[in-house]
Protein backbone atom coordinates (compact mmCIF):
# COMPACT_ATOMS: atom_id res chain seq x y z
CA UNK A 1 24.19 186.04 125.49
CA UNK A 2 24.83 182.73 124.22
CA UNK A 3 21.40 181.29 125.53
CA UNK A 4 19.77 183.98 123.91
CA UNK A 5 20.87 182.76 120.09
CA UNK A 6 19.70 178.96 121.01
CA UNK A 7 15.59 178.67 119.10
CA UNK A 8 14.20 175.25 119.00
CA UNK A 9 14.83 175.22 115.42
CA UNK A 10 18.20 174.07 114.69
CA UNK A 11 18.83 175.56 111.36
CA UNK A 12 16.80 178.78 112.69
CA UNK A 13 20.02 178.62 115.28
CA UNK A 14 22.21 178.30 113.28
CA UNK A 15 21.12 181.66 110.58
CA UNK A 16 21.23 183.63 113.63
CA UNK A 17 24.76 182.54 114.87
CA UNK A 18 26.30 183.23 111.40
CA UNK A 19 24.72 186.29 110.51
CA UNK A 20 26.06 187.56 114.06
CA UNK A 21 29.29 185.70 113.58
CA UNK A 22 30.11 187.75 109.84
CA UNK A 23 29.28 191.25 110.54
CA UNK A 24 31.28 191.49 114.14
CA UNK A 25 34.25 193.50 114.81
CA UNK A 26 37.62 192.12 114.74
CA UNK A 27 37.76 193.43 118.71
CA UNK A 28 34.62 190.42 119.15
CA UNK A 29 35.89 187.52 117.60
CA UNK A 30 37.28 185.75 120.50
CA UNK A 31 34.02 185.92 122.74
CA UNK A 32 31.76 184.71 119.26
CA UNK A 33 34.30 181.81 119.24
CA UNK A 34 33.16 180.81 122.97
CA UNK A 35 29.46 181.87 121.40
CA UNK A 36 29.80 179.88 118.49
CA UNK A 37 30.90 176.65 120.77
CA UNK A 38 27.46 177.42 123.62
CA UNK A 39 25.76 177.56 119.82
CA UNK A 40 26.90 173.67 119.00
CA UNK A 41 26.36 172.33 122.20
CA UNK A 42 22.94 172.90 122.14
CA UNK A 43 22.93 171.59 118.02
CA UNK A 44 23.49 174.61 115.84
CA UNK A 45 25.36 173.02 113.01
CA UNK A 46 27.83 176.12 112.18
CA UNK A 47 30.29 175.21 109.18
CA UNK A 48 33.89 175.32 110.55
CA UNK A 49 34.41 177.35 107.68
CA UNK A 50 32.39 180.23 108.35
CA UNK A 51 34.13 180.58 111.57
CA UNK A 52 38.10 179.84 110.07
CA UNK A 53 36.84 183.03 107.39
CA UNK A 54 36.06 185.51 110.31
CA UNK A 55 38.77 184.39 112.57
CA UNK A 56 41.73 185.01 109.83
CA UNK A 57 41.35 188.65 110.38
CA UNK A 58 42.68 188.40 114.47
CA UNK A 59 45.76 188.99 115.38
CA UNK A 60 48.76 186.02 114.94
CA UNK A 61 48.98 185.40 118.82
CA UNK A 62 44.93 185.38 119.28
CA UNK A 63 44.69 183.63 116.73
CA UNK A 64 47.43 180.85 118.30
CA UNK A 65 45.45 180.50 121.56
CA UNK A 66 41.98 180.05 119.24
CA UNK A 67 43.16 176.49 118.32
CA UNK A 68 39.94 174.32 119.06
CA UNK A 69 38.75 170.36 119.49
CA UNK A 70 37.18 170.90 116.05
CA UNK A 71 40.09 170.68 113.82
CA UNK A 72 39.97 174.25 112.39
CA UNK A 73 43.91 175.35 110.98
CA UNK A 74 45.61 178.50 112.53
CA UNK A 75 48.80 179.80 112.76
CA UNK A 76 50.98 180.19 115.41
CA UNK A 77 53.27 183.08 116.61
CA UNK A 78 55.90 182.02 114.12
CA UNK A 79 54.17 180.72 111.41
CA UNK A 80 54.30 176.97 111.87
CA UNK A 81 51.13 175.16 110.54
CA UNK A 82 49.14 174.48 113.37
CA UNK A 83 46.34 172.10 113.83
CA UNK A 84 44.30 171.05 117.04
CA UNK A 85 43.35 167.37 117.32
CA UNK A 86 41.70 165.24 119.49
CA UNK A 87 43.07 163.42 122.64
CA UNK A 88 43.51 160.36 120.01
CA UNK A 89 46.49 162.19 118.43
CA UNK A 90 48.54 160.97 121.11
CA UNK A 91 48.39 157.78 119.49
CA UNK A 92 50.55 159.50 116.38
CA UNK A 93 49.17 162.10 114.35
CA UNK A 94 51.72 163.67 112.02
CA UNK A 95 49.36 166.50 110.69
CA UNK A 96 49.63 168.37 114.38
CA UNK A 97 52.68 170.72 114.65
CA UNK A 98 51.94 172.78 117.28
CA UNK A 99 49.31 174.60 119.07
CA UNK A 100 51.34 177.04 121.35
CA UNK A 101 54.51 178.37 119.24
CA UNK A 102 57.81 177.58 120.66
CA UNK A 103 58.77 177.07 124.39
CA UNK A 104 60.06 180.40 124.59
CA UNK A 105 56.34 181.62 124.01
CA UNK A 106 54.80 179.48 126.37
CA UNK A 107 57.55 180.90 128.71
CA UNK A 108 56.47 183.96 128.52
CA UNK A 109 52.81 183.67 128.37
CA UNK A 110 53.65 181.35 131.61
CA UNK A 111 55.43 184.77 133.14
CA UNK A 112 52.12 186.84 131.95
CA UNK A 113 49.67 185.06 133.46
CA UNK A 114 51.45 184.25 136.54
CA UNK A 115 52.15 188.28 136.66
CA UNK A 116 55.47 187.95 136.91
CA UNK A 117 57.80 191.31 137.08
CA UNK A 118 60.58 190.87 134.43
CA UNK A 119 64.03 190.86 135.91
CA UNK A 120 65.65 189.92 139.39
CA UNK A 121 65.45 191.13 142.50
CA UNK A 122 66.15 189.56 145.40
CA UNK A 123 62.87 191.00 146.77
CA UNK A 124 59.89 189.66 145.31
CA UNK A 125 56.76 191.54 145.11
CA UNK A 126 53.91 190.17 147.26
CA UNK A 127 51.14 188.71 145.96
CA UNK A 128 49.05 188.35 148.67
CA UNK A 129 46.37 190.63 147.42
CA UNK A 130 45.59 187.47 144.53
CA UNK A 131 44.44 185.11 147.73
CA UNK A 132 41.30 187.14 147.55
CA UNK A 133 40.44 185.93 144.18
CA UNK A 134 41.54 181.87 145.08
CA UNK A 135 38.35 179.82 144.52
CA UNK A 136 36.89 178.43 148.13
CA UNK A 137 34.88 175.89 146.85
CA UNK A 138 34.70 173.51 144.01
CA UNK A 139 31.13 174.80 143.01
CA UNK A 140 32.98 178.38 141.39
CA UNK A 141 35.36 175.98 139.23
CA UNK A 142 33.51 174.56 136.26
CA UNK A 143 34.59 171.12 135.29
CA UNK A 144 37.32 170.39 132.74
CA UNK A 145 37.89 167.99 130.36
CA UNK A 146 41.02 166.24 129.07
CA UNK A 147 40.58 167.75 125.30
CA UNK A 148 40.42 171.47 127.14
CA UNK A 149 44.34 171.26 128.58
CA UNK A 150 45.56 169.45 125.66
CA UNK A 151 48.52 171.76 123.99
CA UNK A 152 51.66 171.65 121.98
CA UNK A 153 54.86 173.39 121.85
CA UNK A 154 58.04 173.06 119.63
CA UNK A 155 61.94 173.70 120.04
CA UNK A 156 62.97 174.93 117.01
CA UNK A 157 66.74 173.52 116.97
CA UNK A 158 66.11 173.66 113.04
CA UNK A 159 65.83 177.73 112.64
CA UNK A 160 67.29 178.89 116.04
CA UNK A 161 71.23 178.72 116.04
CA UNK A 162 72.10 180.07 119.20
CA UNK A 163 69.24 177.95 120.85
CA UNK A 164 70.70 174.92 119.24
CA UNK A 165 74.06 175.02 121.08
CA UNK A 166 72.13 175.40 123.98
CA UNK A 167 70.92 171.76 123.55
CA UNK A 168 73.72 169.91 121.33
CA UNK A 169 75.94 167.49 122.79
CA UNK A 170 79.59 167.08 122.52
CA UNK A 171 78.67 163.68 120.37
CA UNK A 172 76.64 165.57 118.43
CA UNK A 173 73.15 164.61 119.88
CA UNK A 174 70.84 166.62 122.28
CA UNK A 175 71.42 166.48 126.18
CA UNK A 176 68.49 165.00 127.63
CA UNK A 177 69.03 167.02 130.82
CA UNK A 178 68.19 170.30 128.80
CA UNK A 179 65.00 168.36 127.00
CA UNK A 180 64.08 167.53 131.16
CA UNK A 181 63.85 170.97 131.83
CA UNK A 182 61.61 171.73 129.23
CA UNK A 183 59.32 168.92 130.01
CA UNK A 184 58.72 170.46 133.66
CA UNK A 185 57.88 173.97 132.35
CA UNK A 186 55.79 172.49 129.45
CA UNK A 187 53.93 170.61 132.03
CA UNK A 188 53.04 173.73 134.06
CA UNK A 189 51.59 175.51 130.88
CA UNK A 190 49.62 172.45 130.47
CA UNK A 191 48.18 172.98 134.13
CA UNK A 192 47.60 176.63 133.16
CA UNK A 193 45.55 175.45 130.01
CA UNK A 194 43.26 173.18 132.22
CA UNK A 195 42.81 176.28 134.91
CA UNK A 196 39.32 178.25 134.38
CA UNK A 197 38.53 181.02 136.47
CA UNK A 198 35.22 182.54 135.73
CA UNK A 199 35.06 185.11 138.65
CA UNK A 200 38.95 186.22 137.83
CA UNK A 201 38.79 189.97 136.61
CA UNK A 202 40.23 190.52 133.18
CA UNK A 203 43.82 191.10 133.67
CA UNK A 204 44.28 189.61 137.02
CA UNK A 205 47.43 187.23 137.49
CA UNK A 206 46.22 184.01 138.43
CA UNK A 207 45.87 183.47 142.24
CA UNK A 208 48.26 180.16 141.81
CA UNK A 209 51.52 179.04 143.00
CA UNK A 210 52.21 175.31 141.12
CA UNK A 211 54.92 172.81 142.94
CA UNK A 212 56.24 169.48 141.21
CA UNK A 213 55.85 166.94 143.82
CA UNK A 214 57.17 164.39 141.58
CA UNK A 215 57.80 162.85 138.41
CA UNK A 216 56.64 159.39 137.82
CA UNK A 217 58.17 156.83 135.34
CA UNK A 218 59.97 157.91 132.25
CA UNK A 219 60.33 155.65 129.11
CA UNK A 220 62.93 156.52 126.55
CA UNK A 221 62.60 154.55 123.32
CA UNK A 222 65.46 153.52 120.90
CA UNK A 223 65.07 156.87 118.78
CA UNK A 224 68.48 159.18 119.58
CA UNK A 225 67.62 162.84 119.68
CA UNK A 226 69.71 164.89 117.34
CA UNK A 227 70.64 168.66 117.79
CA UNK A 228 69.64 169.62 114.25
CA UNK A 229 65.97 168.63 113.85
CA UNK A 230 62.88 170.20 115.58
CA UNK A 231 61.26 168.49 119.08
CA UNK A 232 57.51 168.65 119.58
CA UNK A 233 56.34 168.52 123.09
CA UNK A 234 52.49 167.91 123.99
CA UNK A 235 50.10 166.98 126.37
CA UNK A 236 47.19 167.11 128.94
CA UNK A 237 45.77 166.76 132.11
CA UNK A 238 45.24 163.27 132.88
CA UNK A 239 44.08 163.34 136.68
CA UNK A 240 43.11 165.89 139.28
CA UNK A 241 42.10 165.70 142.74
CA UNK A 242 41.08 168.47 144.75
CA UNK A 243 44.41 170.04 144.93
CA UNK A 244 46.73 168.25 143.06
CA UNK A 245 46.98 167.54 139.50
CA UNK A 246 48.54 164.78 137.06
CA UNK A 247 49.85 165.71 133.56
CA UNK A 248 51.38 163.15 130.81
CA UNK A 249 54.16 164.45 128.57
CA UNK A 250 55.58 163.49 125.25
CA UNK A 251 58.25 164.02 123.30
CA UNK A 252 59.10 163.43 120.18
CA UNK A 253 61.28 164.42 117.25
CA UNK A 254 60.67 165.20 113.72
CA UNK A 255 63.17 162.57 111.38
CA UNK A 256 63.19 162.44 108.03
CA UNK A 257 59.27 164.10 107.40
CA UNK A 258 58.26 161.82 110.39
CA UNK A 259 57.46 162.77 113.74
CA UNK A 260 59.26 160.13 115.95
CA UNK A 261 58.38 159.17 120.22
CA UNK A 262 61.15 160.01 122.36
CA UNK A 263 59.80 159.62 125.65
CA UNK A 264 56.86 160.27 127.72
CA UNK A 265 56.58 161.36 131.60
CA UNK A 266 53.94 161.98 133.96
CA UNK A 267 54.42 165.20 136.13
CA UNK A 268 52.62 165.69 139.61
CA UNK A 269 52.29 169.01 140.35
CA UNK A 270 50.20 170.56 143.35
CA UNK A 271 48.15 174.03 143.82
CA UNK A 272 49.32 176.25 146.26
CA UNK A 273 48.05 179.96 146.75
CA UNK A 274 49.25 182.69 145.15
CA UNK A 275 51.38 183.32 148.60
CA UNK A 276 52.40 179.73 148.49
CA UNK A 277 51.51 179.10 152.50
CA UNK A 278 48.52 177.13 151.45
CA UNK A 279 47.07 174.17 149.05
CA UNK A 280 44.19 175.53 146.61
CA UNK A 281 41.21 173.83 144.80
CA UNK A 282 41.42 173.46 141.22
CA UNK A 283 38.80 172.86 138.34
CA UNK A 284 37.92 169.00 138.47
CA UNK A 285 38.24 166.68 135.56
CA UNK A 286 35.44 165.01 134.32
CA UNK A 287 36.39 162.55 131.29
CA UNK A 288 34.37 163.61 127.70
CA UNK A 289 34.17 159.89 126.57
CA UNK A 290 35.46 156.52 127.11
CA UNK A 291 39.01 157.17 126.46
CA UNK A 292 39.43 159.62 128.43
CA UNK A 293 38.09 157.28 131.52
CA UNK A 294 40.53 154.78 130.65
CA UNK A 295 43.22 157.58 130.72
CA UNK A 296 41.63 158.59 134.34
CA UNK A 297 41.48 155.57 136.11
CA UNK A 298 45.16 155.27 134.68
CA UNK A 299 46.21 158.03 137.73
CA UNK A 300 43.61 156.74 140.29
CA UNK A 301 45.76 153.49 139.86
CA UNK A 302 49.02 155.03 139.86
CA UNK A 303 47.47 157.80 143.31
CA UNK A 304 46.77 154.11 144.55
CA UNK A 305 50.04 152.90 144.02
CA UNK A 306 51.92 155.96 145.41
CA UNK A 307 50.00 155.41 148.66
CA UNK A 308 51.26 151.72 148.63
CA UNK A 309 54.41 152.39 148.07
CA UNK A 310 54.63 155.03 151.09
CA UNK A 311 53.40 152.46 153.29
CA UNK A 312 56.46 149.94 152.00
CA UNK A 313 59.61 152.70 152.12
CA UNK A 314 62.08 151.42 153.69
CA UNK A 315 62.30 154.17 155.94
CA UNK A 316 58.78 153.11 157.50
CA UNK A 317 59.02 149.46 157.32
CA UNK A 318 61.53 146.72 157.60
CA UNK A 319 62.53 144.97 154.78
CA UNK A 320 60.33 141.60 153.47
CA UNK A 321 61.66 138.14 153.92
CA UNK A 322 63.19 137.51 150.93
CA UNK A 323 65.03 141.02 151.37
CA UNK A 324 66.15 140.17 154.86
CA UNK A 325 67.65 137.20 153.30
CA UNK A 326 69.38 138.47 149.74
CA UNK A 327 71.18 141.53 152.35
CA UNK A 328 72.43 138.01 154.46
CA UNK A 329 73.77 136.08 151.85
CA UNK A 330 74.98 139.09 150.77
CA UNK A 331 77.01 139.63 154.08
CA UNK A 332 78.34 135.67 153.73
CA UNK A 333 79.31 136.57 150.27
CA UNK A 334 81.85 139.44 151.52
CA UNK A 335 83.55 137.96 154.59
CA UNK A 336 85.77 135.18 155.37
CA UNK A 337 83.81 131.82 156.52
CA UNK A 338 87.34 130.16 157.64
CA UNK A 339 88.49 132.68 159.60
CA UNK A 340 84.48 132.92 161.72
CA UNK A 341 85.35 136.49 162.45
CA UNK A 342 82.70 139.23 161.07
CA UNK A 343 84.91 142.14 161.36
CA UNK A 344 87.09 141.02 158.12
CA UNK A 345 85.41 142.29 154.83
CA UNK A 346 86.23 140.88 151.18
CA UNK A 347 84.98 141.43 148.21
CA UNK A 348 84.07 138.23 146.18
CA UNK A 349 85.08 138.28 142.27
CA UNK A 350 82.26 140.16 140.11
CA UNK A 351 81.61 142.54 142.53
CA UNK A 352 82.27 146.46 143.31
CA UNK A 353 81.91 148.17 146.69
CA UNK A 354 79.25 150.22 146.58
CA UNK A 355 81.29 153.17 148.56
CA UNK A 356 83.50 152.68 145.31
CA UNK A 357 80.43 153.57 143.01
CA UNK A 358 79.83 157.07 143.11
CA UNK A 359 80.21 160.49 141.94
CA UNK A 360 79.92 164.32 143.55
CA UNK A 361 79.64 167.27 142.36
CA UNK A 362 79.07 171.09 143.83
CA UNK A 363 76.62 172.92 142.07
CA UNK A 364 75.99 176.51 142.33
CA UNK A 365 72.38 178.01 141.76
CA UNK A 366 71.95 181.68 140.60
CA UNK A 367 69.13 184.27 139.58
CA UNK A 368 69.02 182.71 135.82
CA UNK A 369 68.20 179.22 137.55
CA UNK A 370 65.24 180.39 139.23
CA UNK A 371 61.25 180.10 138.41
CA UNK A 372 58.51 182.28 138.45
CA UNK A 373 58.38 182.42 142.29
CA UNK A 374 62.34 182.99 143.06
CA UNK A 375 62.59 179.05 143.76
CA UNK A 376 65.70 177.37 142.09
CA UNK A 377 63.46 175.79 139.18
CA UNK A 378 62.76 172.34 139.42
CA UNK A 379 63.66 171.82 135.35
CA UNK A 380 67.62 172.89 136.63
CA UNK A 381 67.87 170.26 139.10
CA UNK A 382 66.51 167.77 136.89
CA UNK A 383 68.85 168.53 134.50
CA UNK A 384 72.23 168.44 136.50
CA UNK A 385 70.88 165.41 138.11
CA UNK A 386 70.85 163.64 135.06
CA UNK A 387 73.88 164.77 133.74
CA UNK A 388 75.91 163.60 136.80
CA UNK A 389 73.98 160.19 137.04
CA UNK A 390 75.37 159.71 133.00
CA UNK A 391 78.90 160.57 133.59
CA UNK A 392 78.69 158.45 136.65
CA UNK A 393 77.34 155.42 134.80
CA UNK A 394 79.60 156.01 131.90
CA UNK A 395 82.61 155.81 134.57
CA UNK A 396 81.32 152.55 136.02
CA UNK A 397 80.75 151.15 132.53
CA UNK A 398 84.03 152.02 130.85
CA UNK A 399 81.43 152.43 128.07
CA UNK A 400 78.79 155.31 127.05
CA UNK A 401 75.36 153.97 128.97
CA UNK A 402 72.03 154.72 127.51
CA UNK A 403 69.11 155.78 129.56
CA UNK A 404 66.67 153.47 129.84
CA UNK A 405 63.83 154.95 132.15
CA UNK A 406 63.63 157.77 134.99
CA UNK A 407 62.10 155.62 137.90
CA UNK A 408 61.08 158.65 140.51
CA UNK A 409 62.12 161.89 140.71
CA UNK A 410 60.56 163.23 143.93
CA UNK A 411 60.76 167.32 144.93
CA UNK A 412 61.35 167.27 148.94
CA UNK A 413 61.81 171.06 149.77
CA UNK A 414 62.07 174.34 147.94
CA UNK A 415 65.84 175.85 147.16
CA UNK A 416 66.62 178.96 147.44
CA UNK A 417 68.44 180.74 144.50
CA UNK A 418 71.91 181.61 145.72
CA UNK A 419 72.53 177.74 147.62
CA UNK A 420 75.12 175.87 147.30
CA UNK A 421 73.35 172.49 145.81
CA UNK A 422 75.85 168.61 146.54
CA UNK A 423 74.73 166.47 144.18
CA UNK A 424 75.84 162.60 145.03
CA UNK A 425 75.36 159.99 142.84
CA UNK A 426 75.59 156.06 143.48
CA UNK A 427 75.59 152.98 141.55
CA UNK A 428 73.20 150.77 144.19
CA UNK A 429 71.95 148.06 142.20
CA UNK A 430 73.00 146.34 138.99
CA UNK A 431 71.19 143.22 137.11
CA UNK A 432 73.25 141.90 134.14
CA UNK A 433 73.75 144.91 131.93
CA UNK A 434 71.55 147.19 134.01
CA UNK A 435 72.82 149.97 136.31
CA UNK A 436 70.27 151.77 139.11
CA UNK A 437 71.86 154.84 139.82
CA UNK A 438 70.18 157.15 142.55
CA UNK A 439 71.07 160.93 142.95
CA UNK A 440 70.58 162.58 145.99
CA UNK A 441 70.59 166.89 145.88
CA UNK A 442 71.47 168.25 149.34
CA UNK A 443 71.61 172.01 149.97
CA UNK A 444 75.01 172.76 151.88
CA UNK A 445 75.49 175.04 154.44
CA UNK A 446 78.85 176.93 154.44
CA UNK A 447 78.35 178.60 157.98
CA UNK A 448 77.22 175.36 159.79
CA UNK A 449 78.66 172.81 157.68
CA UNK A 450 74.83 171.11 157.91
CA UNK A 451 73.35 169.27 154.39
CA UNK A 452 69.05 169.11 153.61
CA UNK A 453 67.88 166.57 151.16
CA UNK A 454 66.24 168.29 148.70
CA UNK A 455 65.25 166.44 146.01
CA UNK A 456 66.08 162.65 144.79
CA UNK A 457 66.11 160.85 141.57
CA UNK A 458 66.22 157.38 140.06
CA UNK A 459 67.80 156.47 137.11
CA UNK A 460 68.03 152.93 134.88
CA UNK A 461 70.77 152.55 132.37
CA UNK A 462 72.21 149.82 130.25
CA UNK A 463 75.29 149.17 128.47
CA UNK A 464 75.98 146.02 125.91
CA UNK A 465 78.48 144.48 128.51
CA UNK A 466 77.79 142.54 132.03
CA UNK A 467 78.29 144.69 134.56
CA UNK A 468 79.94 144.16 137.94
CA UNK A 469 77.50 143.61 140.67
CA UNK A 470 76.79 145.85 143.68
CA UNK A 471 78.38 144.85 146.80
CA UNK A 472 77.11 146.72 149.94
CA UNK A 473 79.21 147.04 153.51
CA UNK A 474 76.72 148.97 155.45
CA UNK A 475 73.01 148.47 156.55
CA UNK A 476 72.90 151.61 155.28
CA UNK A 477 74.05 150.95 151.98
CA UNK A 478 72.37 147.40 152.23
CA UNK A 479 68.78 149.55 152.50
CA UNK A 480 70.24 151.43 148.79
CA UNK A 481 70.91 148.28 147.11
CA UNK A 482 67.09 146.69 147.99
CA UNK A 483 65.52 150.17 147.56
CA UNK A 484 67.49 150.78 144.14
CA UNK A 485 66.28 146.70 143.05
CA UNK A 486 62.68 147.89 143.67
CA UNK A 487 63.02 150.78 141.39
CA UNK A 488 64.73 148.64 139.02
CA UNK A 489 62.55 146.16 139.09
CA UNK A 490 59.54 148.64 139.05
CA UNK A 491 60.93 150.61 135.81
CA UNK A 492 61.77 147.07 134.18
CA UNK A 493 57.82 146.37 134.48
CA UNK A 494 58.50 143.26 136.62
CA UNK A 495 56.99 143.97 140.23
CA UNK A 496 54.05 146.72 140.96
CA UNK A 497 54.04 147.50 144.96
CA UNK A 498 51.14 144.32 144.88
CA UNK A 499 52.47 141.65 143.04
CA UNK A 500 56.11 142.99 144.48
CA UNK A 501 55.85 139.83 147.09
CA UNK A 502 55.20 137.67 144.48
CA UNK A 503 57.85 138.68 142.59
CA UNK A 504 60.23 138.17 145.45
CA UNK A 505 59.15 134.43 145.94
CA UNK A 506 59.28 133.83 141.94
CA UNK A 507 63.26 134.96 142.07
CA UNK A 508 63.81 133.31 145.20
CA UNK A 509 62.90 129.79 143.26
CA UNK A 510 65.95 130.37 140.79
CA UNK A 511 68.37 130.88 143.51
């Protein structure tokens, strides 16, 4: 159909697209906006004007999902000014509100498209009759680009009381566990943006099951959130492999007119079937200009350095020389040299046992916790993780701590609603006012007593004070403290897995 308006004659093309365009239907508006876009790619110079005319007649949520590269103004569900950009608007364009309504849409459009039954049960309907639409080859998924996933929510603390209390702290200010969990569901609507199915029936759920294997480095700048202005998440794809997929996150909240960074976070998140038993090919990105390249070889460096930094876990490999010798003068530091006996432990002024540096707490999932596949959702561990890491470093700093960056946040195994979640947190590695806290979620067995690492997270925070250092007794806790100084030391910007070495020798000078 759209081949069939292109003549060789540009303005020719164009005549025909806009008389077609003005005396449609309201029921054809959406498929002439795909028409209208086949029209310009082949050079039919359609005023955006035309278009914005016949599109103010579609309903408010069509018209929220007809937002477009182009620039043209819409509205969304509730009536906030909305206005698409380009990619470049991640830089800081204040003119962009939104481009999806509020989270709670994108919720539900989330639950929609996923086909989703409304309400718990602790039997979930199969979906095995969706494998039969999964895609089996890369040649039935067209090619993406970053500009197509790109998206924008809001949280309107500003106009939604009973959401607000949701979010505000005791101080005042927003928790940042509750802006967490919105990050990991916005980031799943983003994946859902970049998704094109052109063989999927009208009104088929999409044959998809989408797992958070991680969370990469978070960066929180200076700005304080506040519980009584409106956040502004956004978005897009920024790298895909076959099956798995990278999207980049910000945050930020509108102050005084101004629409202020709060953080940013990259989410990795892989296909699985719509039955979850298998991985699934998804459309490939293919980067629309030279930004967007930069932006993609961004996450082949960062797939590069996740592979590196597999092959250097401590778990797999011994520790590096100058490791094996900070964990021994470590070990001199705590014992008696008089006495030559290695049994007899001390701990050397300045220092805190690390068995002394830590926090528990019991957390109990249940159906409200749980996402679109009856999974405890990933957004609720996040959040209690983070929450337990602050009150931890505010009780090893005598002082409130602010959060500094999220170093890794990895997704081991699935929980089931209903378990009983221990949450642990240490202090493992400190560096003049900076703390490294890790938090480790176990699911607890009651019947056999046995714990599963689920899930574990990395968290930087500073205070204005010198802090104690770390003082390990264990080779256990002697593997913490050097794995907790390579996230520190990752999140501070000073060592990447290559230079890491480097690093090592550079500190081991100032000794």
């Amino acid at each position: 159909m759209a081949f069939g308006l292109v003549t060789k004659n540009t303005s020719q093309t164009t005549t025909l697209f806009t008389q077609r365009l003005s005396r449609n239907s309201q029921k054809q508006q959406i498929s002439m906006f795909r028409l209208w876009r086949h029209a310009r790619a082949f050079g039919a110079l359609v005023p955006k004007e035309q278009l914005a005319r016949n599109l103010t007649r579609l309903p408010t949520l069509s018209r929220s999902l007809l937002i477009n590269r182009d620039g043209i103004s819409n509205e969304s569900v509730y009536g906030q000014s909305c206005k698409m950009s380009t990619i470049g608007y991640l830089r800081g364009d204040n003119n962009l509100e939104c481009t999806a309504g509020t989270m709670n849409d994108v919720k539900q459009v989330i639950i929609k498209k996923l086909g989703i039954e409304v309400g718990y049960t602790p039997f979930v309907s199969t979906r095995e009759h969706l494998t039969q639409y999964a895609p089996t080859s890369l040649d039935q998924l067209p090619p993406r680009s970053m500009q197509d996933s790109f998206t924008s929510a809001i949280i309107p603390l500003t106009t939604d009381k009973i959401l607000k209390d949701k979010y505000v702290g005791f101080m005042g200010n927003v928790r940042l566990g509750r802006l967490m969990e919105d990050m990991d569901m916005f980031a799943v609507w983003v994946v859902h943006k970049h998704l094109l199915l052109p063989n999927l029936p009208e009104g088929v759920a999409l044959p998809y099951t989408f797992v958070t294997a991680l969370v990469d480095k978070i960066d929180f700048t200076d700005v304080v959130p506040t519980h009584d202005a409106d956040i502004r998440l956004s978005g897009h794809v920024s790298w895909v492999g076959r099956t798995s997929i990278e999207i980049v996150v910000w945050m930020e909240q509108k102050l005084h007119g101004k629409w202020r960074k709060l953080t940013r976070a990259l989410f990795l998140m892989v296909a699985r079937d719509a039955t979850n038993t298998k991985a699934s090919l998804i459309n490939p990105l293919v980067p629309a200009n030279d930004e967007e390249k930069a932006i993609f070889d961004g996450g082949e460096s960062r797939k590069k350095r996740r592979i590196q930094l597999q092959k250097e876990d401590l778990l797999k490999t011994e520790p590096n020389d100058f490791e094996q010798g900070l964990v021994h003068e470590l070990f001199v530091k705590s014992i008696d040299t008089k006495s030559r006996a290695f049994n007899k432990r001390i701990l050397p002024p300045g220092y805190v046992w690390m068995e002394d540096a830590t926090m528990a707490n019991i957390v109990f999932s249940h159906p409200e916790d749980r996402n679109a596949h009856n999974k405890v959702f990933g957004g609720f561990l996040m959040r209690n993780a983070l929450e337990l890491s602050w009150a931890l470093a505010y009780n090893f700093a005598k002082r409130r701590p602010k959060l500094e960056h999220i170093s890794d946040i990895s997704f081991h195994h699935p929980v089931d609603v209903s378990s009983m979640l221990n949450m642990q947190a240490h202090v493992i590695y400190t560096d003049l006012h900076y703390m490294e806290i890790v938090v480790l979620a176990d699911v607890y067995d009651a019947m056999t007593g046995q714990q599963t690492t689920t899930n574990s997270f990395y968290y930087t925070y500073s205070v204005a004070e010198r802090l104690p250092s770390i003082m390990p007794k264990t080779y256990h806790e002697a593997m913490y403290y050097l794995d907790g100084r390579r996230k520190f030391r990752y999140a501070m910007g000073i060592d990447t897995p290559r230079n890491a070495a480097a690093g090592d020798e550079a500190a081991k000078s100032k000794l």
